[in-house]
C-alpha atoms as a PDB file:
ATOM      1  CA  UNK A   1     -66.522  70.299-375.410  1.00  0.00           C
ATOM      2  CA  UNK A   2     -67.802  66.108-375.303  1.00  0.00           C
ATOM      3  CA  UNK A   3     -63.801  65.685-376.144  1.00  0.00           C
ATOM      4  CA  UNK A   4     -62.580  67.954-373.883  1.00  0.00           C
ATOM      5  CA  UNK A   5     -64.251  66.380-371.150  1.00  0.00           C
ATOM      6  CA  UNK A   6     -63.571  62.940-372.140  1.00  0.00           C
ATOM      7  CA  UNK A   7     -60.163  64.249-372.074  1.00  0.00           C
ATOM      8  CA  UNK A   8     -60.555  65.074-368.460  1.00  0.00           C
ATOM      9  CA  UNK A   9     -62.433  62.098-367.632  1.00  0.00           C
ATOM     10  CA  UNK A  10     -59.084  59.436-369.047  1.00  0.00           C
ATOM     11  CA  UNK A  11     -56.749  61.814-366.893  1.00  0.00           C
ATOM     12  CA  UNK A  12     -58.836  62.278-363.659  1.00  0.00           C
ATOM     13  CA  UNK A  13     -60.796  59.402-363.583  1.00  0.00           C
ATOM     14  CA  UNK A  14     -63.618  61.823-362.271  1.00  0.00           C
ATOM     15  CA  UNK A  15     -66.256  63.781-363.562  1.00  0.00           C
ATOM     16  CA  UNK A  16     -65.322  67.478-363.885  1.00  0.00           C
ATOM     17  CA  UNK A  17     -66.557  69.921-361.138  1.00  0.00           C
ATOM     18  CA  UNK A  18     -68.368  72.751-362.178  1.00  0.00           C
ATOM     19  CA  UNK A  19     -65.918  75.379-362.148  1.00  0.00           C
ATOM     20  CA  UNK A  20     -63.911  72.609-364.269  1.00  0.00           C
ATOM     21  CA  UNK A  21     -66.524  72.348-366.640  1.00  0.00           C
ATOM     22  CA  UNK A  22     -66.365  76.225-367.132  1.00  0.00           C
ATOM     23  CA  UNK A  23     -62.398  75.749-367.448  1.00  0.00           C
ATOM     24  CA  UNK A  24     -63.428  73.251-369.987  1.00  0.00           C
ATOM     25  CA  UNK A  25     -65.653  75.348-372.288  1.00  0.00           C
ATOM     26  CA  UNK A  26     -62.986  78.121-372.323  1.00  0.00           C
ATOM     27  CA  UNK A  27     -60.269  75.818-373.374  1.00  0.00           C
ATOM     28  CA  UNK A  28     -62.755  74.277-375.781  1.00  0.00           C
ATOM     29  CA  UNK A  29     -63.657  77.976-377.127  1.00  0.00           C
ATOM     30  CA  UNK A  30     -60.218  78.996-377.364  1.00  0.00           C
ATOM     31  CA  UNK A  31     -59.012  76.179-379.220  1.00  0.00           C
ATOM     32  CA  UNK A  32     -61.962  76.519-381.825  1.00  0.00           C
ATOM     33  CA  UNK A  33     -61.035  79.871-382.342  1.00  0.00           C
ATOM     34  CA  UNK A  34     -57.688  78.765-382.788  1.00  0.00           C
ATOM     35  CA  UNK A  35     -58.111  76.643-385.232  1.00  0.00           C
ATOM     36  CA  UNK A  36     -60.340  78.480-387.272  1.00  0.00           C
ATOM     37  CA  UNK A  37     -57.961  81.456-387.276  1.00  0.00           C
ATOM     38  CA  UNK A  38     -55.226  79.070-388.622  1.00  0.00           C
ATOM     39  CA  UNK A  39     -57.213  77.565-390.870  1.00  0.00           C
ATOM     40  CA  UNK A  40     -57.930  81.121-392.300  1.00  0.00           C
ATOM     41  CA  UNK A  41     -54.212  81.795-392.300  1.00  0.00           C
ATOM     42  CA  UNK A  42     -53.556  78.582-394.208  1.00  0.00           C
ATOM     43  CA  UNK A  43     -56.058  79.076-396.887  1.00  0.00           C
ATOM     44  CA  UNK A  44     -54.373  82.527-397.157  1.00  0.00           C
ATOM     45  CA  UNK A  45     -51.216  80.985-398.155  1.00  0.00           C
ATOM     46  CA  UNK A  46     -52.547  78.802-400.522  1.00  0.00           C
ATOM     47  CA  UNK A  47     -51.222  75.543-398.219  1.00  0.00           C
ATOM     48  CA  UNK A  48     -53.335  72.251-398.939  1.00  0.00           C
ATOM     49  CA  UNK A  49     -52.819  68.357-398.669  1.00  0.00           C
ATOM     50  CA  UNK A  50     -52.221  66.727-401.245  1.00  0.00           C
ATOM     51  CA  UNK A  51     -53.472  62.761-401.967  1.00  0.00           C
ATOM     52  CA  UNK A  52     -49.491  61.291-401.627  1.00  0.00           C
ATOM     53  CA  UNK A  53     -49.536  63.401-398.137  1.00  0.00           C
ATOM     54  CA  UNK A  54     -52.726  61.934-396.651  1.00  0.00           C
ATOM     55  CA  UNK A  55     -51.657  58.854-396.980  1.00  0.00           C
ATOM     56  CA  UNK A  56     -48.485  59.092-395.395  1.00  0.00           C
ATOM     57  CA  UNK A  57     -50.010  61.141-392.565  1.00  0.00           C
ATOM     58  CA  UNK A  58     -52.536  58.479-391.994  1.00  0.00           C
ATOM     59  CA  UNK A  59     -50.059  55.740-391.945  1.00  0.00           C
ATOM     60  CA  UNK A  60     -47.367  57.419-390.065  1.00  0.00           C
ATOM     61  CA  UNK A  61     -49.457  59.894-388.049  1.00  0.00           C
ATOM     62  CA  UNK A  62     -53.093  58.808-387.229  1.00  0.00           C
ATOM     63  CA  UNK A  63     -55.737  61.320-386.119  1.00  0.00           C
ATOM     64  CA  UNK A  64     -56.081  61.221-382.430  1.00  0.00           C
ATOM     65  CA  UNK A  65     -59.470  59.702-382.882  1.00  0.00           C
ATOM     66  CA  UNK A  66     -57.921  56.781-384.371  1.00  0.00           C
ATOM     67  CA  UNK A  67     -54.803  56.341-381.971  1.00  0.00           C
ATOM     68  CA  UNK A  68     -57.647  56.540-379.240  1.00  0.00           C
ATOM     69  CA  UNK A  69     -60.363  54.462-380.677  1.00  0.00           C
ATOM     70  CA  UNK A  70     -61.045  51.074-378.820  1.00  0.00           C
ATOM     71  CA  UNK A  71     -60.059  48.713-381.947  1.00  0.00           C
ATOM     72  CA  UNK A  72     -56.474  50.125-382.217  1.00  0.00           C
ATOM     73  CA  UNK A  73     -56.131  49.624-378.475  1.00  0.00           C
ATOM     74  CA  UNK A  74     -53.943  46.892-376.393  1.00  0.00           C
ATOM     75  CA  UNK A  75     -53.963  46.990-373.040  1.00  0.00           C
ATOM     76  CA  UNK A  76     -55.166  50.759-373.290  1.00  0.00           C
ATOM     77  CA  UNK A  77     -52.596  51.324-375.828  1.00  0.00           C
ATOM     78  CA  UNK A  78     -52.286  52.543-379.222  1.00  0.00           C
ATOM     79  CA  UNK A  79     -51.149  49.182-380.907  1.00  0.00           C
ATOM     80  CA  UNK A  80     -49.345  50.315-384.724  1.00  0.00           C
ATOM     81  CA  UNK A  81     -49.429  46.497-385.661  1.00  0.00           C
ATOM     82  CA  UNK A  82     -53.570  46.580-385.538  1.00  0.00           C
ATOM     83  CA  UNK A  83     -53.762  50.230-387.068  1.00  0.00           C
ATOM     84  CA  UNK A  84     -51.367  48.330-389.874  1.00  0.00           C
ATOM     85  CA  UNK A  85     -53.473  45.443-390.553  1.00  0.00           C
ATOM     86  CA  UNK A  86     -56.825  47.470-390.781  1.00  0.00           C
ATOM     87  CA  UNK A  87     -55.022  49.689-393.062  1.00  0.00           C
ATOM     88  CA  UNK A  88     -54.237  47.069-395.454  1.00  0.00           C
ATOM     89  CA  UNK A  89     -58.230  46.353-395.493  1.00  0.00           C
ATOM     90  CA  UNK A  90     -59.805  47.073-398.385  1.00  0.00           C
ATOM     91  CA  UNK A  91     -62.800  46.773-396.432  1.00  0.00           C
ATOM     92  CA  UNK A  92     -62.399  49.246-394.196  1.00  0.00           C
ATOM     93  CA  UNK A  93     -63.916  52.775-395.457  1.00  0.00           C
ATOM     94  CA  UNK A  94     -60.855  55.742-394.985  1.00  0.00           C
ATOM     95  CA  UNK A  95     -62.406  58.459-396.710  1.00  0.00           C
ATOM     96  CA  UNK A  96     -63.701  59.911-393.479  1.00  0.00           C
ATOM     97  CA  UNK A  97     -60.189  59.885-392.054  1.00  0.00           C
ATOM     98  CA  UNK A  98     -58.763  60.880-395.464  1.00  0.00           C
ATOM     99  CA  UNK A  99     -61.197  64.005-395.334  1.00  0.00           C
ATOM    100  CA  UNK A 100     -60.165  64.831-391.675  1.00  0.00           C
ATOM    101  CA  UNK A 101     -56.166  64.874-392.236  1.00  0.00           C
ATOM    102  CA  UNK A 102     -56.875  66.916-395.390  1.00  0.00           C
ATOM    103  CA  UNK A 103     -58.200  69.271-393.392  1.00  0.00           C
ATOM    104  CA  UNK A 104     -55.710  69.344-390.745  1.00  0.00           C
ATOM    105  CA  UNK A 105     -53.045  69.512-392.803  1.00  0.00           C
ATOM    106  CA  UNK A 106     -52.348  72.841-393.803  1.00  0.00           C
ATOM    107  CA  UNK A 107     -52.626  73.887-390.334  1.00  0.00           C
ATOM    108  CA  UNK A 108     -50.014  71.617-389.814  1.00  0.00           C
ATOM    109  CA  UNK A 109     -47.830  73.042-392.342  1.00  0.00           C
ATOM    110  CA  UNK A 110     -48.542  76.465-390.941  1.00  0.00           C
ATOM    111  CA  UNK A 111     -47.383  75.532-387.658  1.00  0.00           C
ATOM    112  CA  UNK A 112     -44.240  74.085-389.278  1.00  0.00           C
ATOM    113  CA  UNK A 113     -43.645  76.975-390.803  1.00  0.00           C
ATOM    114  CA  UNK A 114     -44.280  78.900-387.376  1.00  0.00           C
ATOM    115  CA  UNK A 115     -41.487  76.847-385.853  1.00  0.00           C
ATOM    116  CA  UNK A 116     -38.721  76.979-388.154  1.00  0.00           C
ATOM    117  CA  UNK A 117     -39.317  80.806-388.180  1.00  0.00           C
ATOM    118  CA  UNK A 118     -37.846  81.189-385.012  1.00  0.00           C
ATOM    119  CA  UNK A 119     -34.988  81.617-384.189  1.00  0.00           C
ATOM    120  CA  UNK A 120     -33.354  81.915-380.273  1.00  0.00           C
ATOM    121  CA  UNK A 121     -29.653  81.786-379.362  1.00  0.00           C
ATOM    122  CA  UNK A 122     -28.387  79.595-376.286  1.00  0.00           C
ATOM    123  CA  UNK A 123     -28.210  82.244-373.840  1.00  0.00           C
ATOM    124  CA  UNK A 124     -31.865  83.506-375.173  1.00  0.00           C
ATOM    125  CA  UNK A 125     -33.489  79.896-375.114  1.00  0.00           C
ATOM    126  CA  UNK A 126     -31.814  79.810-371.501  1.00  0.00           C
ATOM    127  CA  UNK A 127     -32.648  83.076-370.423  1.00  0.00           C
ATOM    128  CA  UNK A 128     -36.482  82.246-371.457  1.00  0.00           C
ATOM    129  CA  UNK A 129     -35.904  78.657-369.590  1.00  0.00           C
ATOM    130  CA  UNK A 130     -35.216  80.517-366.622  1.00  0.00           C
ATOM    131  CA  UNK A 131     -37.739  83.018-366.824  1.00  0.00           C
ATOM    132  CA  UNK A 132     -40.467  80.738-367.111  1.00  0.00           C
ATOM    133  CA  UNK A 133     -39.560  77.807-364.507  1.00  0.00           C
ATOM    134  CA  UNK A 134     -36.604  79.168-362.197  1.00  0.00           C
ATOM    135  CA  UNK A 135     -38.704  80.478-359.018  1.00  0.00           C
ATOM    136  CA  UNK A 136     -36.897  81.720-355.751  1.00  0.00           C
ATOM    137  CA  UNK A 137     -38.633  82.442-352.309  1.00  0.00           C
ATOM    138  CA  UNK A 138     -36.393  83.753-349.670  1.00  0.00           C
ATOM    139  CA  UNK A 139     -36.657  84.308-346.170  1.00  0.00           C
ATOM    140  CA  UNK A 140     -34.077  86.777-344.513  1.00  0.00           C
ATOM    141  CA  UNK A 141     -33.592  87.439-340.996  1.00  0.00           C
ATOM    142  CA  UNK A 142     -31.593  89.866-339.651  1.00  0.00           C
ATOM    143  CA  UNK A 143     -29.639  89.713-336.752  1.00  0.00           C
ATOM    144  CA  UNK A 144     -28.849  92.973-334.817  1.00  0.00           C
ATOM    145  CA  UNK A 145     -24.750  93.292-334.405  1.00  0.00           C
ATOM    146  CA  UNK A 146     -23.913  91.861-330.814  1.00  0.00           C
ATOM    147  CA  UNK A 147     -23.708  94.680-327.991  1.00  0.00           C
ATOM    148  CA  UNK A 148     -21.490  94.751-324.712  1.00  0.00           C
ATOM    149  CA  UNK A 149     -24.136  93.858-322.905  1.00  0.00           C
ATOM    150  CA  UNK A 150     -24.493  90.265-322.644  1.00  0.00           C
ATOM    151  CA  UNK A 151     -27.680  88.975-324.288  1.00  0.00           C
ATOM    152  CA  UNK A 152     -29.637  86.181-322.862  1.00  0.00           C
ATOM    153  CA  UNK A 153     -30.466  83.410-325.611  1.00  0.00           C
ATOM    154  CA  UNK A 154     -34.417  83.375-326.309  1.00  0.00           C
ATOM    155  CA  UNK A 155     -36.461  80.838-324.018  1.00  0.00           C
ATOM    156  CA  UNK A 156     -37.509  77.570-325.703  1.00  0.00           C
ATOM    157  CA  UNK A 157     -41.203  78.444-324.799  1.00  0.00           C
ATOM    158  CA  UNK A 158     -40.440  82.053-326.680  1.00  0.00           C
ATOM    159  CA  UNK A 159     -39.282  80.152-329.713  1.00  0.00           C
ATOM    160  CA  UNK A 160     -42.136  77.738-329.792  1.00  0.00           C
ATOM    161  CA  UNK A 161     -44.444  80.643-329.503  1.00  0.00           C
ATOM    162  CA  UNK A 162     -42.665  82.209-332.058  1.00  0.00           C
ATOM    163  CA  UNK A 163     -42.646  79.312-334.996  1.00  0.00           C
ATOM    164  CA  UNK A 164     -46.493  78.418-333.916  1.00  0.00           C
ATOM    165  CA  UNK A 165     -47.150  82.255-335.146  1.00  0.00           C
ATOM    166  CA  UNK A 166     -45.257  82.332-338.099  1.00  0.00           C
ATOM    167  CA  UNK A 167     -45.454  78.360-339.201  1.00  0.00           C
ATOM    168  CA  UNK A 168     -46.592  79.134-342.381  1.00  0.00           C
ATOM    169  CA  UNK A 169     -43.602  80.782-344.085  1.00  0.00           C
ATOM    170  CA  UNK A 170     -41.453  78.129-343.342  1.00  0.00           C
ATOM    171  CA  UNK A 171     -43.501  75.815-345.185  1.00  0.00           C
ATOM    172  CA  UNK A 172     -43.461  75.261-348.522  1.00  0.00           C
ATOM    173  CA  UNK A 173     -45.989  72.662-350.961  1.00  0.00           C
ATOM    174  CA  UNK A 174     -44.132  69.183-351.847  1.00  0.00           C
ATOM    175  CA  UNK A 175     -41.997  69.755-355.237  1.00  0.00           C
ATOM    176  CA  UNK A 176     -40.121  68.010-357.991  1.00  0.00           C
ATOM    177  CA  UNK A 177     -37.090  69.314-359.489  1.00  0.00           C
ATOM    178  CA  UNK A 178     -35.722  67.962-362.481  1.00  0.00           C
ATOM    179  CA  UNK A 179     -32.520  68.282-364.550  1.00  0.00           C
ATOM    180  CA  UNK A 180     -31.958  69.422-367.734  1.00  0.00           C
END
């Protein structure tokens, strides 16, 4: 939960509201369930870390506590050329960090394994695209087929009246749209 909200904290620059903090908790349950039902799955398999593997996960991929931690930082970056040097310390204690990507490593092979398992065609990774992030709102109007009795256009007061009543569908939130 503390990293959760810290989380929320670098990315809102706010404290979290109190139906946040619920969201929080429920994000923070579900991903400790999560993880303890892939670590289950992993030890299943029989997938572990071994010692030739932690080290090139620590060098090449650091634990998020370690990209984030203040002495790796420049400018409120993740700086590789500091994380470099104090890995070439033989001062600095690693076991702790050893431990942790030891653990998180078979999950990590899991989820490898999770990936390369499936398998989409184009027009199914497209179809899915488009099911998830293609949204359409339309408005129709229908116009009744013109008579032979002359039809006087609608008053400008009449249409004003109209739109003030009915504002709200033709407005629609500010939006981004991106291409692929």
């Amino acid at each position: 939960m503390n990293e959760q909200r810290q989380a929320y904290r670098q990315r809102s620059n706010a404290e979290p509201s109190d139906q946040e903090s619920r969201m929080i908790e429920a994000q923070a349950w579900r991903a400790l369930i999560s993880q303890r039902l892939l670590d289950q799955r992993a030890k299943q398999l029989g997938l572990t870390a071994h010692d030739k593997e932690v080290v090139l996960n620590l060098q090449a991929a650091p634990p998020n506590v370690l990209i984030s931690a203040p002495d790796f930082q420049t400018n409120g970056k993740f700086d590789p050329n500091k994380y470099g040097a104090a890995l070439r310390n033989p001062n600095i204690n690693w076991a702790p960090f050893e431990q942790l990507v030891r653990e998180q490593l078979p999950v990590r092979k899991l989820q490898e394994r999770m990936i390369a398992s499936i398998k989409l065609s184009q027009p199914e990774l497209e179809q899915a695209y488009r099911e998830r992030f293609e949204r359409v709102a339309v408005t129709v109007v229908a116009v009744p087929p013109m008579t032979t009795a002359p039809v006087r256009p609608p008053a400008q007061a009449d249409l004003d009246r109209i739109y003030a009543q009915k504002k709200g569908l033709f407005a629609a939130p500010e939006r981004t749209v991106s291409s692929c």
